[in-house]
Protein backbone atom coordinates (compact mmCIF):
# COMPACT_ATOMS: atom_id res chain seq x y z
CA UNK A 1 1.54 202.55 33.91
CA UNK A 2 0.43 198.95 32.69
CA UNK A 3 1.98 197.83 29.68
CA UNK A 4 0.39 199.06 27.13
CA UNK A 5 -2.94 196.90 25.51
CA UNK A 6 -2.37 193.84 28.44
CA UNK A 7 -5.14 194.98 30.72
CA UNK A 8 -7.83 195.46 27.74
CA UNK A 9 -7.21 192.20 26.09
CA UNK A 10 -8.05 190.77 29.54
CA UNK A 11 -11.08 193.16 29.61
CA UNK A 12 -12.49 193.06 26.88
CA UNK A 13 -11.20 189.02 25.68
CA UNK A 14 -13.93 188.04 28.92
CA UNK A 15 -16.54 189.92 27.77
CA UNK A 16 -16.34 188.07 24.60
CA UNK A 17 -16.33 185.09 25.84
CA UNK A 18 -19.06 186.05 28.23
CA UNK A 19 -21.41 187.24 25.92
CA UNK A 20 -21.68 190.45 27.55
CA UNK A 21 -20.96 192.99 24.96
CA UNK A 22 -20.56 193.50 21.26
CA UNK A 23 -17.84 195.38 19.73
CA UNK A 24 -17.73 198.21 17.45
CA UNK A 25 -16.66 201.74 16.47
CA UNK A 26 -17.55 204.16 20.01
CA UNK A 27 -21.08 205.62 19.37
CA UNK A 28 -22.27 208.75 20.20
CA UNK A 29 -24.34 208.79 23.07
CA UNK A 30 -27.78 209.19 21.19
CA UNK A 31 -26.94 206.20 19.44
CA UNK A 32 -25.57 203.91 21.69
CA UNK A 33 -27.61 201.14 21.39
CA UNK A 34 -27.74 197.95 23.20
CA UNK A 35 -30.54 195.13 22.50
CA UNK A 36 -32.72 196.33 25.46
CA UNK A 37 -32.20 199.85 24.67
CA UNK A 38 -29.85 203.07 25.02
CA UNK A 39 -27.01 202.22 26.67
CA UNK A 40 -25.83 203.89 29.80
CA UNK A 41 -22.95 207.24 29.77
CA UNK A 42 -19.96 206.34 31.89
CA UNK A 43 -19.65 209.39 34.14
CA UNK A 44 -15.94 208.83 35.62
CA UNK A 45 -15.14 211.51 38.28
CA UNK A 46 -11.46 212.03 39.60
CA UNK A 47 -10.41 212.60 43.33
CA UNK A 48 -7.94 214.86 44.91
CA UNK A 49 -4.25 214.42 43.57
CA UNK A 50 -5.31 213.50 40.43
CA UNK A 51 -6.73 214.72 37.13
CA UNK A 52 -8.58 212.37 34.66
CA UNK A 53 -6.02 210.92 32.52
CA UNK A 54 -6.15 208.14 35.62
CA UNK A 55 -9.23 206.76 34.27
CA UNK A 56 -7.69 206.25 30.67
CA UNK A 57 -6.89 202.01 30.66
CA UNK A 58 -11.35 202.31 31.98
CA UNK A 59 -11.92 204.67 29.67
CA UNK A 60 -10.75 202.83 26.20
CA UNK A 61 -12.58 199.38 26.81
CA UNK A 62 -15.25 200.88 27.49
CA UNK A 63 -15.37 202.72 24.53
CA UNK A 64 -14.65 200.14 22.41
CA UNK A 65 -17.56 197.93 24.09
CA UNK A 66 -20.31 200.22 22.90
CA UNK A 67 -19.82 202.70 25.76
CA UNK A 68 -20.55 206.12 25.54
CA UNK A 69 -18.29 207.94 28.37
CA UNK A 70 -17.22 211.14 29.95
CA UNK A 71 -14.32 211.98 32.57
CA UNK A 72 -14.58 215.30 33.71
CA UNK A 73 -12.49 217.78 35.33
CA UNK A 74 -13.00 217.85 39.07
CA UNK A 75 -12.77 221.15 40.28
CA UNK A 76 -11.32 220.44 43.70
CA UNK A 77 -12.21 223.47 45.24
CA UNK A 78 -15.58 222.98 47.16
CA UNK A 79 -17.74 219.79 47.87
CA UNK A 80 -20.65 222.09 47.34
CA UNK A 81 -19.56 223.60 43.93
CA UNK A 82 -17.51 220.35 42.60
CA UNK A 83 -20.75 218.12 43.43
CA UNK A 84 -22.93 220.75 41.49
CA UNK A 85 -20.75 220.74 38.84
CA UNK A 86 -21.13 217.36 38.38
CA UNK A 87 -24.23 217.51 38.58
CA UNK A 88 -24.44 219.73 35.61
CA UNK A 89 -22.49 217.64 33.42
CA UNK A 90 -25.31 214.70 34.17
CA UNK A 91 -27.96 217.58 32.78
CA UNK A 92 -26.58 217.37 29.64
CA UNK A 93 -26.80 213.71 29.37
CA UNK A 94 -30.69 212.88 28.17
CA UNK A 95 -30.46 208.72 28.58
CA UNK A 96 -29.03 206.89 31.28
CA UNK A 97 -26.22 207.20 33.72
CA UNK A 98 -23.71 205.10 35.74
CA UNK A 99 -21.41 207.73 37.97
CA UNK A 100 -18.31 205.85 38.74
CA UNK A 101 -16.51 208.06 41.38
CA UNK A 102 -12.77 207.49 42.58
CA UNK A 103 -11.29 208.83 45.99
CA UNK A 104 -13.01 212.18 46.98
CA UNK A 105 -14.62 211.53 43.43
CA UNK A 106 -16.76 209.31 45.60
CA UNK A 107 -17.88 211.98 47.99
CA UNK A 108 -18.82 214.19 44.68
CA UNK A 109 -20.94 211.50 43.13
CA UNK A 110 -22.53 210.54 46.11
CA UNK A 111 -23.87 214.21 46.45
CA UNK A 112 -24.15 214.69 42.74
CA UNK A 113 -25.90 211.84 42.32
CA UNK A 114 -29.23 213.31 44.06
CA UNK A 115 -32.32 213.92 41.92
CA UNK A 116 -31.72 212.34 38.78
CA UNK A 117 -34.06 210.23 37.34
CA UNK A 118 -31.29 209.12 34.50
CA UNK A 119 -28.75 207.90 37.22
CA UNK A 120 -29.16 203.88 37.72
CA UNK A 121 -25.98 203.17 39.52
CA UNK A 122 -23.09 204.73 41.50
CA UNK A 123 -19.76 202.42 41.25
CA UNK A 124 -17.04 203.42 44.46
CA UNK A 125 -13.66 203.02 43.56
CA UNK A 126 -10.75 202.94 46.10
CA UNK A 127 -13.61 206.10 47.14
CA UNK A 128 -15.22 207.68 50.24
CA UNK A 129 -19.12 207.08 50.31
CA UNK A 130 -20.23 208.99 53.32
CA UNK A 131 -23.53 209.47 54.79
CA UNK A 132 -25.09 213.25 55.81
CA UNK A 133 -22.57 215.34 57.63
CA UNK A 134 -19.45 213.53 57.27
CA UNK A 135 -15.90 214.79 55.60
CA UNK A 136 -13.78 212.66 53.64
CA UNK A 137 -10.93 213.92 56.01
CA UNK A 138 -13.07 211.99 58.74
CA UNK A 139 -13.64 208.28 57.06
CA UNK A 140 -9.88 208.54 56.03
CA UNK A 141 -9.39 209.00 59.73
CA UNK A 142 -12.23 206.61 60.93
CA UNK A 143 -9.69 203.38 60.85
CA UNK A 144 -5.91 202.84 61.20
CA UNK A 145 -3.59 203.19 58.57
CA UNK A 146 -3.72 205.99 56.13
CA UNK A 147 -0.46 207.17 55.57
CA UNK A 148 -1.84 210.72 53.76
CA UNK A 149 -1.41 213.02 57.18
CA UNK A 150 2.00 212.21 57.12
CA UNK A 151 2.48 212.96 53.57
CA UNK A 152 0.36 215.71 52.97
CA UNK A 153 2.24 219.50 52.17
CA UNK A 154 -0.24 222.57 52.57
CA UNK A 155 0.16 226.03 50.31
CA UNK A 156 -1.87 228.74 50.58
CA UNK A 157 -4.20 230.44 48.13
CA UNK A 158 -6.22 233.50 47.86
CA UNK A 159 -10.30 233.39 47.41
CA UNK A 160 -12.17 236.01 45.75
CA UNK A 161 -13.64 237.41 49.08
CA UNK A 162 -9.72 238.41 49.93
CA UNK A 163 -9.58 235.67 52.45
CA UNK A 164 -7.03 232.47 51.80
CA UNK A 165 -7.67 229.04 51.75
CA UNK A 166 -5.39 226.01 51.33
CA UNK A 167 -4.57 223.62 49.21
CA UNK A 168 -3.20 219.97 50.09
CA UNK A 169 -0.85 218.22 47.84
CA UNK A 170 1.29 214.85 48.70
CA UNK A 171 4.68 215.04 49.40
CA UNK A 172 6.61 214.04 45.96
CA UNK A 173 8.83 212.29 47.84
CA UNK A 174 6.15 210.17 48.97
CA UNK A 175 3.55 209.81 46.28
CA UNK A 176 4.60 206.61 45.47
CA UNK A 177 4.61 204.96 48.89
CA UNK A 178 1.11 206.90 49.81
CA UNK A 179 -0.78 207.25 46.56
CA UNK A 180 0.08 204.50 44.02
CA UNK A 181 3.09 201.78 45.29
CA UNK A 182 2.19 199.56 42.75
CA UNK A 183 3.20 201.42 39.78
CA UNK A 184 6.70 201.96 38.03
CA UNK A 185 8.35 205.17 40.04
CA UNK A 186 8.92 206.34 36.21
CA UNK A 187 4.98 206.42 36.09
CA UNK A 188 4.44 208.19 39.74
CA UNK A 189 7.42 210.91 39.43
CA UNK A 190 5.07 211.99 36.45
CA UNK A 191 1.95 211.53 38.50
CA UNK A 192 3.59 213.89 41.24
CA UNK A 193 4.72 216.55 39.21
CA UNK A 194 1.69 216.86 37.42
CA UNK A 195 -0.98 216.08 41.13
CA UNK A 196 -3.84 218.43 41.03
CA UNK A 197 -4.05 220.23 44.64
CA UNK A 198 -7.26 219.62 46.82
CA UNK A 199 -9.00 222.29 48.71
CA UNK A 200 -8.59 221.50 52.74
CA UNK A 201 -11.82 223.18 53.34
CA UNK A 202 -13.32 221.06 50.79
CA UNK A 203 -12.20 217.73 51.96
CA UNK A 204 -13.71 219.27 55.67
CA UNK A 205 -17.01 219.81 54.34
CA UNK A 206 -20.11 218.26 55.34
CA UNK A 207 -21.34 215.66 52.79
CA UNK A 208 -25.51 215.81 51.95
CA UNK A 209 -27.82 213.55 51.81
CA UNK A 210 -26.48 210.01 50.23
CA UNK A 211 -27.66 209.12 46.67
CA UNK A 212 -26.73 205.65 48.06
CA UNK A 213 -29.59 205.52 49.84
CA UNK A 214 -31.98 205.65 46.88
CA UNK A 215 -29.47 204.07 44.04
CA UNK A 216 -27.75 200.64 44.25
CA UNK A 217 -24.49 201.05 44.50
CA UNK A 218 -21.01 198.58 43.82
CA UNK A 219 -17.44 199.13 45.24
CA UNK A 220 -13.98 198.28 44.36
CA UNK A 221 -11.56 197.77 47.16
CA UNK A 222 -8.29 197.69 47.14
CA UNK A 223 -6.92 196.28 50.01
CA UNK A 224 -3.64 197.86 50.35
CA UNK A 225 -5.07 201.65 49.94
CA UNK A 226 -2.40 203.80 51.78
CA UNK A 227 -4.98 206.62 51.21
CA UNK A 228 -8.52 205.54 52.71
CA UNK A 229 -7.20 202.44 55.01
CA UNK A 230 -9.50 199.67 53.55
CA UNK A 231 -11.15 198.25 56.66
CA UNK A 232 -12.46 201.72 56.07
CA UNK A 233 -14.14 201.34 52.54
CA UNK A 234 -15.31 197.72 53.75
CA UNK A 235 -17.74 199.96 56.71
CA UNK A 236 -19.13 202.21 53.98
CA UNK A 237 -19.78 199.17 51.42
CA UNK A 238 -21.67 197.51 53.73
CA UNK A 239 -23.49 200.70 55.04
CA UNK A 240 -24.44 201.52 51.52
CA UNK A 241 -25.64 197.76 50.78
CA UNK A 242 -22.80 197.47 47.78
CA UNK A 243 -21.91 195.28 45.70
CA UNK A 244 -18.40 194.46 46.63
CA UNK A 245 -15.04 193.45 45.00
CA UNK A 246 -11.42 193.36 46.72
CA UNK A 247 -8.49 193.82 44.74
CA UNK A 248 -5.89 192.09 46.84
CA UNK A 249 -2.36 193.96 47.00
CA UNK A 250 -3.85 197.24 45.21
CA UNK A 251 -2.89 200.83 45.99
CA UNK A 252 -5.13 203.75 45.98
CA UNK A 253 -5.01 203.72 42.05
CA UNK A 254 -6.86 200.63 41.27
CA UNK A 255 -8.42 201.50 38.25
CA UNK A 256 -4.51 201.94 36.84
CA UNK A 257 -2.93 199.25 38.13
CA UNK A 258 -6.07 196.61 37.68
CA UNK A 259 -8.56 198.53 35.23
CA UNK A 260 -10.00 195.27 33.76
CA UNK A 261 -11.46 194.44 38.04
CA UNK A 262 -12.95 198.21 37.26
CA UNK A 263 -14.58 197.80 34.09
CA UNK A 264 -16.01 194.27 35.20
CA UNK A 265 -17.68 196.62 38.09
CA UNK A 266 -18.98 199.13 35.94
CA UNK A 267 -20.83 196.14 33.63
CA UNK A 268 -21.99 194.70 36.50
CA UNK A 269 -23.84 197.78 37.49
CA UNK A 270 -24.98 198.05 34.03
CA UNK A 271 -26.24 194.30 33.80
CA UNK A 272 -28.39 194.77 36.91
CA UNK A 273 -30.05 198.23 35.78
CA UNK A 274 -30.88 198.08 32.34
């Protein structure tokens, strides 16, 4: 991982010299005040082949800028159920909300992202943003070179009905290469061992109808994704009229090899809603 404090000194020594924030002890979120009023929850949702520990060097500036936040477990077994789970966790939240959504994470807060007032934003990192009716397995597949079908291993599992589905996971062997080639290999052996498996049927299924279309959105590119090819996230940006930002060189895992590019998203997408 990055070395420890490097990435939020950048992070957070800009804001201070832009103005942007005020530092202070993380509030709770029904006091989390800014000078124009409550400040936005942080909802940062995982993707496939990871849990939310990824978002932690996002996750600690952001709390210490005033940020009220919450990462939480994708389920990874529907699009359906994880998007309506999501959506749950933004019922519980009575101000506003940014979604941030990485990978399939995108997918899920594109669909979660539907009917509530309280959402202002939806920030796309290294993340699929489809329109009604596509997959994520189809974007990855929309463009040349994603190196995931070569990587990915398939076990089954049994569903309550009695039938069996089937998970994907990444080759260990080739996590690094595919998922995150610009972190240690200390860093991604863990990250392998520890992947969270990703329903096949889920990553088939039919997305719903955008929240893009009704919520500005912003993206974070990384243009050497080995997961979803990046000529591919530069066609939904535009289609989605985002705010864009390329992270030359960057895998898949942008927010943990360049978390300060992330954060500067997120504030962004606060700046322009509040």
């Amino acid at each position: 991982m990055i070395p420890e404090g490097q990435p939020r000194r950048r992070v957070l020594g800009g804001l201070l010299a832009a103005g942007a924030v005020t530092l202070g002890t993380a509030p709770t979120p029904a006091s989390a005040r800014s000078g124009s009023g409550t400040r936005p929850t942080v909802v940062l949702v995982h993707g496939v082949f990871a849990d939310s520990s990824g978002w932690n060097d996002v996750i600690a500036p952001l709390l210490k800028a005033g940020f009220p936040v919450i990462a939480p477990a994708n389920p990874l077994r529907d699009l359906a159920g994880d998007s309506a789970y999501v959506s749950s966790v933004i019922d519980t939240i009575p101000g506003p909300v940014i979604l941030v959504g990485h990978s399939y994470g995108g997918e899920v807060i594109t669909n979660a992202g539907r009917g509530h007032s309280n959402v202002k934003a939806l920030v796309y990192v290294g993340a699929f943003a489809p329109d009604e009716g596509e997959s994520a397995l189809q974007l990855a597949g929309m463009f040349p070179g994603s190196k995931l079908p070569d990587a990915l291993v398939t076990r089954p599992f049994p569903l309550p009905d009695g039938t069996t589905g089937t998970d994907g996971y990444i080759d260990p062997a080739k996590f690094h290469e595919v998922f995150a080639q610009d972190l240690p290999t200390s860093v991604t052996r863990l990250m392998a061992a520890t992947q969270r498996p990703g329903s096949i049927g889920g990553l088939a299924s039919g997305s719903g109808v955008p929240a893009w279309k009704s919520l500005p959105s912003w993206y974070v590119i990384p243009t050497a994704d080995n997961v979803i090819p990046a000529a591919g996230q530069r066609f939904m940006a535009k289609r989605a009229g985002s705010t864009t930002v390329e992270v030359k060189g960057s895998s898949h895992v942008v927010m943990m090899s360049h978390p300060d590019i992330v954060v500067r998203q997120i504030l962004a997408a606060y700046r322009a809603t509040r």
